[in-house]
Protein backbone atom coordinates (compact mmCIF):
# COMPACT_ATOMS: atom_id res chain seq x y z
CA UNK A 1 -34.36 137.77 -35.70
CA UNK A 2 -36.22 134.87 -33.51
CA UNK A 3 -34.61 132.18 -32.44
CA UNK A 4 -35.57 128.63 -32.75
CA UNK A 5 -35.51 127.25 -29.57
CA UNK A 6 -33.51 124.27 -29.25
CA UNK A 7 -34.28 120.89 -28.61
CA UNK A 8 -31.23 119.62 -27.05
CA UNK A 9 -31.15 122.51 -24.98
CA UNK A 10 -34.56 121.74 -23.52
CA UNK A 11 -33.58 118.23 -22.65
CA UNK A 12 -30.11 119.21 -21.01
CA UNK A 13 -32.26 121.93 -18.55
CA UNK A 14 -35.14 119.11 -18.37
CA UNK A 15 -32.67 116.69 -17.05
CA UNK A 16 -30.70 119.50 -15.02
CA UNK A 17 -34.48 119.94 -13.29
CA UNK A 18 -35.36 116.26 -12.88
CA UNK A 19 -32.04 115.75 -10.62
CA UNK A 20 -32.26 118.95 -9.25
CA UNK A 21 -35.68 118.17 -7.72
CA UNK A 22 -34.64 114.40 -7.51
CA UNK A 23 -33.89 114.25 -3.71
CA UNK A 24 -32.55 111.70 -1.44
CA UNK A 25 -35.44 112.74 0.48
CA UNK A 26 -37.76 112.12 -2.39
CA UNK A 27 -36.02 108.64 -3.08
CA UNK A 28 -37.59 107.25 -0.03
CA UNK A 29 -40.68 108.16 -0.35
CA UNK A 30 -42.43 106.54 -3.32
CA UNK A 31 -41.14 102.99 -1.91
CA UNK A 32 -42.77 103.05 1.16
CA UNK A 33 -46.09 104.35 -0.41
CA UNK A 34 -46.26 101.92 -3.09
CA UNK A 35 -45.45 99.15 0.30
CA UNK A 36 -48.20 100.64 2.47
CA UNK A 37 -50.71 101.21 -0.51
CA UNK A 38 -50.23 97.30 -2.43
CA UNK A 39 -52.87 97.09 -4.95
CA UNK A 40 -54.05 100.44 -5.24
CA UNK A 41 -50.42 101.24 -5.37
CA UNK A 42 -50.79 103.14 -9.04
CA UNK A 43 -53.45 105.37 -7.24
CA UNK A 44 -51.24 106.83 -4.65
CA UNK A 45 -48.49 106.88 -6.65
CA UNK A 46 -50.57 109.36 -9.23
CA UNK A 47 -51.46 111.43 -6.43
CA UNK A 48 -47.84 111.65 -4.93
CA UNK A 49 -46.74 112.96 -8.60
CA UNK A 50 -49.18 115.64 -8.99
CA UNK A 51 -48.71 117.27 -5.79
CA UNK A 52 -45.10 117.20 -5.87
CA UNK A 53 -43.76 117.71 -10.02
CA UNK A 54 -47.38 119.19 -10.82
CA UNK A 55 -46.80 121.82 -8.06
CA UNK A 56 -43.09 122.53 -8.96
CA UNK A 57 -43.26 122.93 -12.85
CA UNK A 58 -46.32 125.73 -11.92
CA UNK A 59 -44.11 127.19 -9.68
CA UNK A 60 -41.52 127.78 -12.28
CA UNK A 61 -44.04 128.46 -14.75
CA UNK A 62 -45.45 131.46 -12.55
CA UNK A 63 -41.68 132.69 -12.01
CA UNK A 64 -40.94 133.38 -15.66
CA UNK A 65 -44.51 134.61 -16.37
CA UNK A 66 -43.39 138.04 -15.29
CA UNK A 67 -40.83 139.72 -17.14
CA UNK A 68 -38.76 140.46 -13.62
CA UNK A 69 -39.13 137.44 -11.84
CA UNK A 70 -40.66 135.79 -9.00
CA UNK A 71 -39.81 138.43 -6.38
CA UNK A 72 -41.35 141.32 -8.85
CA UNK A 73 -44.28 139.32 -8.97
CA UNK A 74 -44.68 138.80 -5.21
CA UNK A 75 -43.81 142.84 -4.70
CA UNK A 76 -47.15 143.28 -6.61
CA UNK A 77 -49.54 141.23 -4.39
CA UNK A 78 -47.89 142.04 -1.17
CA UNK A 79 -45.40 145.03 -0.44
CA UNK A 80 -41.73 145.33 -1.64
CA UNK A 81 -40.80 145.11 1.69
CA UNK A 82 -42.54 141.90 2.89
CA UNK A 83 -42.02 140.08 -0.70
CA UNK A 84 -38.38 140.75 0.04
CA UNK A 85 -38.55 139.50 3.49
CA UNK A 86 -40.61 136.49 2.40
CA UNK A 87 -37.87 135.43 -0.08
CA UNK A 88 -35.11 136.22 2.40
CA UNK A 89 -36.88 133.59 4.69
CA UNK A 90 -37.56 130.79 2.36
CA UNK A 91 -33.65 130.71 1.13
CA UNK A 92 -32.46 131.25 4.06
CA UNK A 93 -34.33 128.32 5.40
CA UNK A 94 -34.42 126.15 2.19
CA UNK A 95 -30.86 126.44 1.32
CA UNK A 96 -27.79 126.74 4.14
CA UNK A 97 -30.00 126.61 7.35
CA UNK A 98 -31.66 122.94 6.14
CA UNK A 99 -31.84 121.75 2.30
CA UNK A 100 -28.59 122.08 1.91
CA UNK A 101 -26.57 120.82 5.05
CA UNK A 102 -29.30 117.66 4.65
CA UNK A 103 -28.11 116.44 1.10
CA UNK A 104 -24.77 115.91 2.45
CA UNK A 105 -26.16 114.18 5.75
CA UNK A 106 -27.78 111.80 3.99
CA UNK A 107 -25.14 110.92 1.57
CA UNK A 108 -23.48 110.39 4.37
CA UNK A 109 -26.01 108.57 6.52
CA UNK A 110 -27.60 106.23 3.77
CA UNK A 111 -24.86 106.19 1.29
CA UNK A 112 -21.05 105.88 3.15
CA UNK A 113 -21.78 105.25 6.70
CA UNK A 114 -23.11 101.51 5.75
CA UNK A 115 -20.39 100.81 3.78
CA UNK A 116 -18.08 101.85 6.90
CA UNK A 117 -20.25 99.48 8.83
CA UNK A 118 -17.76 99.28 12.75
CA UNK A 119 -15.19 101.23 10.27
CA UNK A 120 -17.47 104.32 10.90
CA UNK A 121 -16.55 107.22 13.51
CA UNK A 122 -17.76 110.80 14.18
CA UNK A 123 -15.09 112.52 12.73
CA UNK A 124 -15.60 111.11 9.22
CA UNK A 125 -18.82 113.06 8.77
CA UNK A 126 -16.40 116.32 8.64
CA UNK A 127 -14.26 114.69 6.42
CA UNK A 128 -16.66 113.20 3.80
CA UNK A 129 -18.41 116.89 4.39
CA UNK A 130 -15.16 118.89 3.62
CA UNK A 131 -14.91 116.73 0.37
CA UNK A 132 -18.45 116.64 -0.56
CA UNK A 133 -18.71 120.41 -0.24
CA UNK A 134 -15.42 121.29 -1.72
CA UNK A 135 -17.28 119.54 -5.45
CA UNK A 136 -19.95 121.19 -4.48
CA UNK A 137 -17.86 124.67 -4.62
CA UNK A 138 -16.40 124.14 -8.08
CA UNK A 139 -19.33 123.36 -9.67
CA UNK A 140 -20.70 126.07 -8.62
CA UNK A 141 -17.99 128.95 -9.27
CA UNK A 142 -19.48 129.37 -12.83
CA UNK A 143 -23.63 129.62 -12.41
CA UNK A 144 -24.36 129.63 -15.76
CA UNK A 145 -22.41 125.72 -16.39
CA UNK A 146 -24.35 124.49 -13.32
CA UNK A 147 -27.60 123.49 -15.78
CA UNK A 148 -24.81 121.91 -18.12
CA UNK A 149 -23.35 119.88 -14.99
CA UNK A 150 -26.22 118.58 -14.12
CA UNK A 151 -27.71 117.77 -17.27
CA UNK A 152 -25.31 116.54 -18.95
CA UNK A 153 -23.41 114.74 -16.78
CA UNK A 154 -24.76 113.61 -13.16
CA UNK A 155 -27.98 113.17 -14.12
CA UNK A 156 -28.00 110.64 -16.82
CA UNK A 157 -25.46 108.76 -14.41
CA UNK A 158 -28.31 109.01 -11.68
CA UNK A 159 -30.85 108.00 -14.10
CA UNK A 160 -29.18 104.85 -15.54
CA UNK A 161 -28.24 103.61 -11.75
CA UNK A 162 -32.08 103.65 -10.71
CA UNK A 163 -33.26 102.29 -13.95
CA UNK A 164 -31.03 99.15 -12.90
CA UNK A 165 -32.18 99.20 -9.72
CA UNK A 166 -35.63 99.04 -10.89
CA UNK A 167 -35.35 96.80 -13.85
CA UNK A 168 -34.16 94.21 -11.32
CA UNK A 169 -37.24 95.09 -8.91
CA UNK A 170 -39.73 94.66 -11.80
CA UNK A 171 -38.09 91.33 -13.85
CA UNK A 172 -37.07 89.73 -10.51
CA UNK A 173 -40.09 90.67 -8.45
CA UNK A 174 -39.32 90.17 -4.73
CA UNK A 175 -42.93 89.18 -3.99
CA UNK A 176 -46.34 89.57 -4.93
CA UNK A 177 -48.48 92.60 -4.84
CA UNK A 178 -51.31 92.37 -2.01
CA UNK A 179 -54.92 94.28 -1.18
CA UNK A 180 -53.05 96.68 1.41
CA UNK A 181 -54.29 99.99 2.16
CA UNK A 182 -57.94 101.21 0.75
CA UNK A 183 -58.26 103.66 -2.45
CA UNK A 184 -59.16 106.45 -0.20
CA UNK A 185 -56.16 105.40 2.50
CA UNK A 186 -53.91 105.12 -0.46
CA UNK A 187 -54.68 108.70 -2.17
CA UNK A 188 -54.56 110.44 1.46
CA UNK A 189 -50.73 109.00 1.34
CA UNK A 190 -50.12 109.95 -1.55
CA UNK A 191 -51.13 113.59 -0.99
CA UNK A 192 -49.33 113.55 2.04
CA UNK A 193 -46.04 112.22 0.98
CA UNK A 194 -46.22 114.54 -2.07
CA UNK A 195 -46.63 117.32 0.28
CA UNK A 196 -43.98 116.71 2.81
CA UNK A 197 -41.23 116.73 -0.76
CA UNK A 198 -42.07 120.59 -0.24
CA UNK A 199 -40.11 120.65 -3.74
CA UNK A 200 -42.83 123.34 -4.66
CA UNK A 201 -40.28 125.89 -2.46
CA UNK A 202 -37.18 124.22 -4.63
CA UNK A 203 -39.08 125.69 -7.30
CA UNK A 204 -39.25 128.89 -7.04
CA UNK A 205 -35.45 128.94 -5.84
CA UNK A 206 -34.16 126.69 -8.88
CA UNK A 207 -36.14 128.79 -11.06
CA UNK A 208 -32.74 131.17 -10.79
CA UNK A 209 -30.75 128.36 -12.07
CA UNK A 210 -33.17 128.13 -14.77
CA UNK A 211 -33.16 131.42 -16.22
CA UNK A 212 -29.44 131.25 -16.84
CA UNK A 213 -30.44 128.87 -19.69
CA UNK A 214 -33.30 129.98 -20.74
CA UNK A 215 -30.99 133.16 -21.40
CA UNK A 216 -28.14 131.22 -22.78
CA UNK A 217 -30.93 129.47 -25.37
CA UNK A 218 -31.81 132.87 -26.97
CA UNK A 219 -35.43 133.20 -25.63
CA UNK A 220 -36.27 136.56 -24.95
CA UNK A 221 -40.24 136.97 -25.16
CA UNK A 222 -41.56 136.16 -22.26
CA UNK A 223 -44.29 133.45 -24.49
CA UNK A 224 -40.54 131.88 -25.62
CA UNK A 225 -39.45 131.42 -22.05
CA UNK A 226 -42.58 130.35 -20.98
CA UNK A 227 -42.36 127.33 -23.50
CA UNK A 228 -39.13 126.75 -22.95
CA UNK A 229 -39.28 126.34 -19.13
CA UNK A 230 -42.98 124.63 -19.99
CA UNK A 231 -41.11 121.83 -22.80
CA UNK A 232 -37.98 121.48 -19.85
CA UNK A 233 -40.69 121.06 -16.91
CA UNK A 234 -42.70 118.48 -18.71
CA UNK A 235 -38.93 116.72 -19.63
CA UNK A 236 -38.60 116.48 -15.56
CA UNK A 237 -41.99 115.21 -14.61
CA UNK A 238 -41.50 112.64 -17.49
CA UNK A 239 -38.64 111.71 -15.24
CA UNK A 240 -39.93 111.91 -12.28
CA UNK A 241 -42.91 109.65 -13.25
CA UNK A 242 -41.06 107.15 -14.47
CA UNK A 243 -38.28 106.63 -11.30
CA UNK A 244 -41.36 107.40 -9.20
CA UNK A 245 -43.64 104.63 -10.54
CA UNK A 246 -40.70 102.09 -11.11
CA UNK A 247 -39.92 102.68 -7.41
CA UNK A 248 -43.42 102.78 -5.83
CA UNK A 249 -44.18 99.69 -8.43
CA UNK A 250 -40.86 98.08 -6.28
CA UNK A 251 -42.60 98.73 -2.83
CA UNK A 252 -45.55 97.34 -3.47
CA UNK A 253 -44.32 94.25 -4.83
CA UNK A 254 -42.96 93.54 -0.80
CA UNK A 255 -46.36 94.21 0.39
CA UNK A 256 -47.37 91.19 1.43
CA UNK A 257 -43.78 90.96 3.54
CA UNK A 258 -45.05 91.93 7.31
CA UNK A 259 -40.99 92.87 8.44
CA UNK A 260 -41.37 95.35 5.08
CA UNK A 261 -44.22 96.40 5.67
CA UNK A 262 -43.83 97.82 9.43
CA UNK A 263 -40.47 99.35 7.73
CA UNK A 264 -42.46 101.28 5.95
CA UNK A 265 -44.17 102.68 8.33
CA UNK A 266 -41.42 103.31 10.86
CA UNK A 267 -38.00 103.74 8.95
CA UNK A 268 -38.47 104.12 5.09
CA UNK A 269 -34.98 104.88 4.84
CA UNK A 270 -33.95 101.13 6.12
CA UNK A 271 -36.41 100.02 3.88
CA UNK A 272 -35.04 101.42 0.92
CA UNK A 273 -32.12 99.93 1.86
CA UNK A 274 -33.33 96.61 2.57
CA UNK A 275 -34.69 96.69 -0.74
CA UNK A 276 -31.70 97.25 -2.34
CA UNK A 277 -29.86 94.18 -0.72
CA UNK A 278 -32.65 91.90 -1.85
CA UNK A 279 -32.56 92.55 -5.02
CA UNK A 280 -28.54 93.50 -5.93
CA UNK A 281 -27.08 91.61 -3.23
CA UNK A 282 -23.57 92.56 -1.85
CA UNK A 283 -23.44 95.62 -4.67
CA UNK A 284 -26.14 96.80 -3.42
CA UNK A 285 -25.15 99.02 -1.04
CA UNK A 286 -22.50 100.55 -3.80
CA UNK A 287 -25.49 101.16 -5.94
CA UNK A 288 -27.57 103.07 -3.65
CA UNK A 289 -24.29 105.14 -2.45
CA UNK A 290 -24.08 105.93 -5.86
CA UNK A 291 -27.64 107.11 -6.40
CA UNK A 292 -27.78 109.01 -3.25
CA UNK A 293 -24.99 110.53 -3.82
CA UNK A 294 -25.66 111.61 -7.21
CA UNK A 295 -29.23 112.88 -6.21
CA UNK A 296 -28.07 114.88 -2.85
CA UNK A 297 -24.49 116.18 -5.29
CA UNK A 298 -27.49 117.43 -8.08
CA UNK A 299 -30.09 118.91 -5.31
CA UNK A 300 -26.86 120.67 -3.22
CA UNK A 301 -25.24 122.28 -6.50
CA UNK A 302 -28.69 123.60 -7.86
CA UNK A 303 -29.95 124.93 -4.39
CA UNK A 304 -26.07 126.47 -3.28
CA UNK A 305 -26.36 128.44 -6.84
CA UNK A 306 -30.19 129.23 -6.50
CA UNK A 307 -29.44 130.68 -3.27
CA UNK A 308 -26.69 132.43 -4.16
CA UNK A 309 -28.20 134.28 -7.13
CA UNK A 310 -31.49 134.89 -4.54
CA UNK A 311 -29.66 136.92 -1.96
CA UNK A 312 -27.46 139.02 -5.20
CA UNK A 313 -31.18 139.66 -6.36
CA UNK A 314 -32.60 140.80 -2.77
CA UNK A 315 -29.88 142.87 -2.03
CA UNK A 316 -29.94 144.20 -5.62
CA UNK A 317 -26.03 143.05 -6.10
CA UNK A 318 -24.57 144.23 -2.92
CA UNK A 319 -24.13 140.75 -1.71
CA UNK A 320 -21.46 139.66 -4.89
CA UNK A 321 -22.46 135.94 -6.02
CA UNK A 322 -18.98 133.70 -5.19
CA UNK A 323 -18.60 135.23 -1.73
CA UNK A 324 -22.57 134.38 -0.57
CA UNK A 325 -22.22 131.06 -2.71
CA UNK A 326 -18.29 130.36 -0.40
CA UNK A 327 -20.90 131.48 3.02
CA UNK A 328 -23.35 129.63 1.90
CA UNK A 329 -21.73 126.21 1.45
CA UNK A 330 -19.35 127.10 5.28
CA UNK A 331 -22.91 127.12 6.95
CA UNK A 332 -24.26 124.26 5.43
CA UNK A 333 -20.58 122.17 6.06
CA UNK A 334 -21.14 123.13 9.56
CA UNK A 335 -24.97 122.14 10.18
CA UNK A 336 -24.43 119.22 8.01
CA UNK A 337 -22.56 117.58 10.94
CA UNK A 338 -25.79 117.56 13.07
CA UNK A 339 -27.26 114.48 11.24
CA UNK A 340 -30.20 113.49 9.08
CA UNK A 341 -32.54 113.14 12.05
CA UNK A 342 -31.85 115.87 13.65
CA UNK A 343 -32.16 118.41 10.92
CA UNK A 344 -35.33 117.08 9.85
CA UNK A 345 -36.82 117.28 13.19
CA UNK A 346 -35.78 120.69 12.90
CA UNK A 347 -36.73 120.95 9.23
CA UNK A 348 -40.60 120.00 9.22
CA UNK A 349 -42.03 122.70 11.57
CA UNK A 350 -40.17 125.95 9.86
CA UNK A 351 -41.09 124.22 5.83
CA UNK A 352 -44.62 123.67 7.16
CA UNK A 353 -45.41 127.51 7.98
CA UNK A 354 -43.62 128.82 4.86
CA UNK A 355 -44.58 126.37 2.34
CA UNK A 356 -48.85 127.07 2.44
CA UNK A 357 -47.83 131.08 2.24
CA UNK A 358 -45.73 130.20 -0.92
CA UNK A 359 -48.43 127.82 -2.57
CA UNK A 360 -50.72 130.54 -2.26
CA UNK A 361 -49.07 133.33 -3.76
CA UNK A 362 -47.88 130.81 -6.48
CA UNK A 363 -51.26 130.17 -7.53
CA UNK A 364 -52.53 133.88 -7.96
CA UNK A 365 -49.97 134.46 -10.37
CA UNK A 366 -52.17 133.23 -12.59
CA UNK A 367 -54.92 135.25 -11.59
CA UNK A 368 -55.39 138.21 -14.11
CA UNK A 369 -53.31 141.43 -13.04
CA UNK A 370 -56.68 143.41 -11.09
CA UNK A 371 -57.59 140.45 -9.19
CA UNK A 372 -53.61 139.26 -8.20
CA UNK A 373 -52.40 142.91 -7.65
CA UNK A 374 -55.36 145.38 -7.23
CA UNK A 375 -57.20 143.80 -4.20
CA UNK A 376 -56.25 142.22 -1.06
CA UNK A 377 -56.62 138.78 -2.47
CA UNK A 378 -52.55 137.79 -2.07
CA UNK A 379 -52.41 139.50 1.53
CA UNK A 380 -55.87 137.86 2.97
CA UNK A 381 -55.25 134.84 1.64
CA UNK A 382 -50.95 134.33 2.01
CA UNK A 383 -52.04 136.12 5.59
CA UNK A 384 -54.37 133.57 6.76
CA UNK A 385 -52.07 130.38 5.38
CA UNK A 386 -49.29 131.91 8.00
CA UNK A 387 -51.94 132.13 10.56
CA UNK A 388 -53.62 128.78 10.48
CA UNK A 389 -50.07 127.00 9.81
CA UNK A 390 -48.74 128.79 12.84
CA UNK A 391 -51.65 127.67 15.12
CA UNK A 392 -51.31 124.00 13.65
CA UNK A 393 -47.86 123.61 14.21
CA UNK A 394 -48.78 124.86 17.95
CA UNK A 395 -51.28 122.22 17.87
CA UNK A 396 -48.77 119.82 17.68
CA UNK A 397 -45.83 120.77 19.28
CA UNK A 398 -46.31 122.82 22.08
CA UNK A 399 -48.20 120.59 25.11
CA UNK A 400 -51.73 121.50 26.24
CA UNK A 401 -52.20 123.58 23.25
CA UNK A 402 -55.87 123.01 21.51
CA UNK A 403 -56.35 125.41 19.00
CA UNK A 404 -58.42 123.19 17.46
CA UNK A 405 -56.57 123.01 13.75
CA UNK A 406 -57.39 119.64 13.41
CA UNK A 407 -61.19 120.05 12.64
CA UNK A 408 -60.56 121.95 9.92
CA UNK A 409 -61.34 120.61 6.44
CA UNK A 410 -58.62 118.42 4.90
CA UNK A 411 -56.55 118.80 8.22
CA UNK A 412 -55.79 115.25 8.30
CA UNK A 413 -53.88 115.62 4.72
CA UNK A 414 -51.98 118.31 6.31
CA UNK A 415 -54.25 120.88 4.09
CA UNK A 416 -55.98 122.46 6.65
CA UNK A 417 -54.78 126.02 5.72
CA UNK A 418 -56.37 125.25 2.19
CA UNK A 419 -60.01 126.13 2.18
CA UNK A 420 -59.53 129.17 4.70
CA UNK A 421 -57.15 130.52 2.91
CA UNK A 422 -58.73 129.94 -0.50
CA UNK A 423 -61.83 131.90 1.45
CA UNK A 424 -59.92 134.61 2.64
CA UNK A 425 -57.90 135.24 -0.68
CA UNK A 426 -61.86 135.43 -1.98
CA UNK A 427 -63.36 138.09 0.29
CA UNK A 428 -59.76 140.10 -0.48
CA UNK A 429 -60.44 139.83 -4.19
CA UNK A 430 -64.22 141.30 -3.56
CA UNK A 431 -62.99 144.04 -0.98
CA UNK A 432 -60.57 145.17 -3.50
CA UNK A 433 -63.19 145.57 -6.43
CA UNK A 434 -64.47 148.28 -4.45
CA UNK A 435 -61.36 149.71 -2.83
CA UNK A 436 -58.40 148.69 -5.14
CA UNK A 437 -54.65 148.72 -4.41
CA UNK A 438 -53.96 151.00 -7.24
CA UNK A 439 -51.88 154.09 -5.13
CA UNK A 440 -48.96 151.39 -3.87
CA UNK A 441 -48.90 149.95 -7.15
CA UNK A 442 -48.36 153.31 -8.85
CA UNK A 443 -45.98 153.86 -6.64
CA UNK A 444 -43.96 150.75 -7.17
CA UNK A 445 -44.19 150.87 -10.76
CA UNK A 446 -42.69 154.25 -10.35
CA UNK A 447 -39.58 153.06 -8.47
CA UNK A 448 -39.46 149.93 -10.86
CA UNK A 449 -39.34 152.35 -13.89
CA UNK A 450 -36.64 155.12 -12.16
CA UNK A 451 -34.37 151.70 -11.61
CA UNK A 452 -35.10 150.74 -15.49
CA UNK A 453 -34.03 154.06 -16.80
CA UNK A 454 -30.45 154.11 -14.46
CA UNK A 455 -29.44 150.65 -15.29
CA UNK A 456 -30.34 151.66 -19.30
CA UNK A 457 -28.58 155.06 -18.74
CA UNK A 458 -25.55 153.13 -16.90
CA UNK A 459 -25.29 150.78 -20.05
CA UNK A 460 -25.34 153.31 -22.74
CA UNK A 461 -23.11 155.51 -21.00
CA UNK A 462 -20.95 152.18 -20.86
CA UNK A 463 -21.22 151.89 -24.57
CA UNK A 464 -19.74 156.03 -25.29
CA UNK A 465 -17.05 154.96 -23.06
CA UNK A 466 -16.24 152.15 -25.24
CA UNK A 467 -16.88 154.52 -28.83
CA UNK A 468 -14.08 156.91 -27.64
CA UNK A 469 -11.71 154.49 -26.42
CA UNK A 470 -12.13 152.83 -29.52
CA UNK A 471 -12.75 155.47 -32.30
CA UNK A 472 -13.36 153.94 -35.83
């Protein structure tokens, strides 16, 4: 019999999804744009949302649209072995090597240290770490409460603290909203900021903590799940628009306030909290501890189980989930002690080479089956994103290095890779209508199906143990 799918159900794993992709990172951003932006604040604003929810609820959408999941999919259009290797990369680097150690950072950095004030010392980072990763461990022991959590509990407590802070920004304006930046000036920082959330490779790691209730809700067609995630991921961006605009709305409102203004531009973080002590006064710091440290608590628990359920998949269960989940959260206590600053130095070069390679593959998973899996289309095109990505990151970091990445088109939105790529994917699509990948498929399918039949053959012998142990 098909089930009706729920509607409170929806809402809990919409909510779980809007805190889960609800940053502290993120909650600096859309101040500062609306600040820089000032009257065509509502234009970069819409940009900043589509690139960063519009991009993560199609990556979600593209990991349930195959019955196996995300890493099935990405078998098909590469190989088994590099899809696996892929994956094994972007956890690795998303979760415990920087995501993860970052949340509690910047709790720490944005939401306790300034209430410390000359109270502060090195050694409390490993004490606020030890406690803000020993939560982090019991809410994770169970993955299949961790959407309940979240959804139920820390996120409308998130929600209702930034509401207040932005009620107070809107009915108690701190200034007036000023011609700032240009429409086009505007939408390129809007693209730009919505790119750097790189919540599009959240996605497609959250999209584990997803299935557990999308399983728990009774969906079992894939056209069910699909809804369901689809119903959940419009939910989030609802959410996200709304904090988003309310907060970018906020910014601009300071930007005809020079001192604001070059904050924007050179520490958003002290902005944000500047903002917050014009407009609460003395509790404001206590507020934005508490938002902060709701939104890094909700991004932390979601990413630890992602990850966690990510490397029991690659390894096909020989990696058990509460031991990776215990290593997991040891690495991240220990990185966590390098700082904000320092892990995102570290973070934006590694995100920027994996994140293009992801997009693309992402988007031809809604290509139909011959064009996404017969031809060369997901190899030329992920191929050349890793290329170009690699040579622009050279570009910038490595002195005397012209390579000559920043003439391509859209370069200076930090889309260079897209229109190569897009061009390469192209050519692979027409190479393989004339020689198709059909032989590693068939073989593929072949090992898929031989693992079907064992794990079927394991169950039902499972179920004769059961018969004679318990005769009628």
């Amino acid at each position: 019999m098909k089930q009706k799918l729920s509607f409170g159900k929806i809402m809990v794993l919409g909510f779980a999804l809007f805190a889960m992709f609800f940053g502290a990172g993120n909650l600096i951003l859309p101040p500062a744009l609306g600040t820089v932006s000032g009257s065509n604040w509502f234009s970069g604003f819409l940009m900043y949302i589509l690139v960063d929810a519009g991009l993560s609820v199609i990556a979600l959408l593209a990991y349930f649209k195959t019955p196996n999941g995300f890493l099935s999919n990405i078998s098909r259009q590469l190989t088994p072995l590099t899809a696996a290797v892929l994956l094994f990369l972007n956890t690795l680097f998303l979760g415990p090597l920087i995501a993860i150690p970052r949340t509690a950072a910047t709790t720490f950095d944005i939401g306790v240290r300034p209430l410390l004030g000359t109270l502060a010392a090195p050694w409390m980072s490993w004490v606020f770490g030890a406690i803000y990763f020993g939560i982090v461990a019991v809410l994770c022991l169970k993955p299949g409460k961790v959407v309940d959590i979240i959804g139920k509990l820390l996120a409308p407590a998130m929600l209702v603290a930034l509401l207040v802070l932005i009620g107070v920004g809107i009915f108690t304006p701190l200034g007036e909203i000023v011609p700032a930046a240009s429409l086009s000036e505007a939408l390129s920082d809007g693209l730009r900021s919505g790119y750097q959330t790189m919540d599009m490779l959240g996605a497609v790691l959250l999209a584990s903590v997803a299935v557990l209730a999308v399983k728990q809700s009774g969906a079992t067609e894939t056209k069910d799940k699909l809804k369901m995630v689809g119903l959940s991921g419009i939910v989030a961006a609802g959410g996200l628009f709304v904090v988003y605009g309310g907060l970018a709305y906020v910014g601009a409102t300071v930007s005809g306030i020079p001192e604001l203004v070059t904050l924007a531009k050179t520490d958003r973080p002290a902005l944000l909290v500047e903002l917050t002590d014009r407009l609460i006064g003395r509790f404001g710091g206590l507020l934005l501890g508490l938002i902060v440290a709701a939104a890094c608590l909700t991004t932390a628990i979601g990413l630890v189980s992602s990850c966690a359920e990510t490397f029991v998949d690659i390894t096909k269960g020989k990696l058990p989930y509460r031991p990776t989940m215990l290593a997991i959260i040891g690495i991240s206590y220990l990185l966590s002690n390098l700082g904000t600053e320092m892990i995102l130095n570290i973070a934006a070069p590694v995100l920027n080479v994996l994140f293009p390679m992801m997009i693309m593959l992402v988007l031809l998973s809604f290509f139909p089956r011959r064009i996404r899996e017969h031809t060369c289309a997901a190899p030329l095109g992920a191929g050349l994103a890793l290329i170009v990505t690699i040579a622009t990151e050279a570009d910038s970091l490595i002195p005397g290095c012209h390579l000559g990445t920043c003439h391509l088109p859209l370069a200076a939105y930090g889309l260079g890779w897209l229109l190569p790529s897009l061009g390469a994917a192209l050519i692979g699509g027409v190479i393989g209508a004339f020689f198709p990948r059909k032989a590693k498929l068939l073989k593929l399918e072949k090992t898929e199906r031989k693992a079907k039949q064992k794990k079927q053959k394991s169950a039902d012998s499972g179920i004769k143990r059961m018969e004679i142990q318990n005769p009628a």
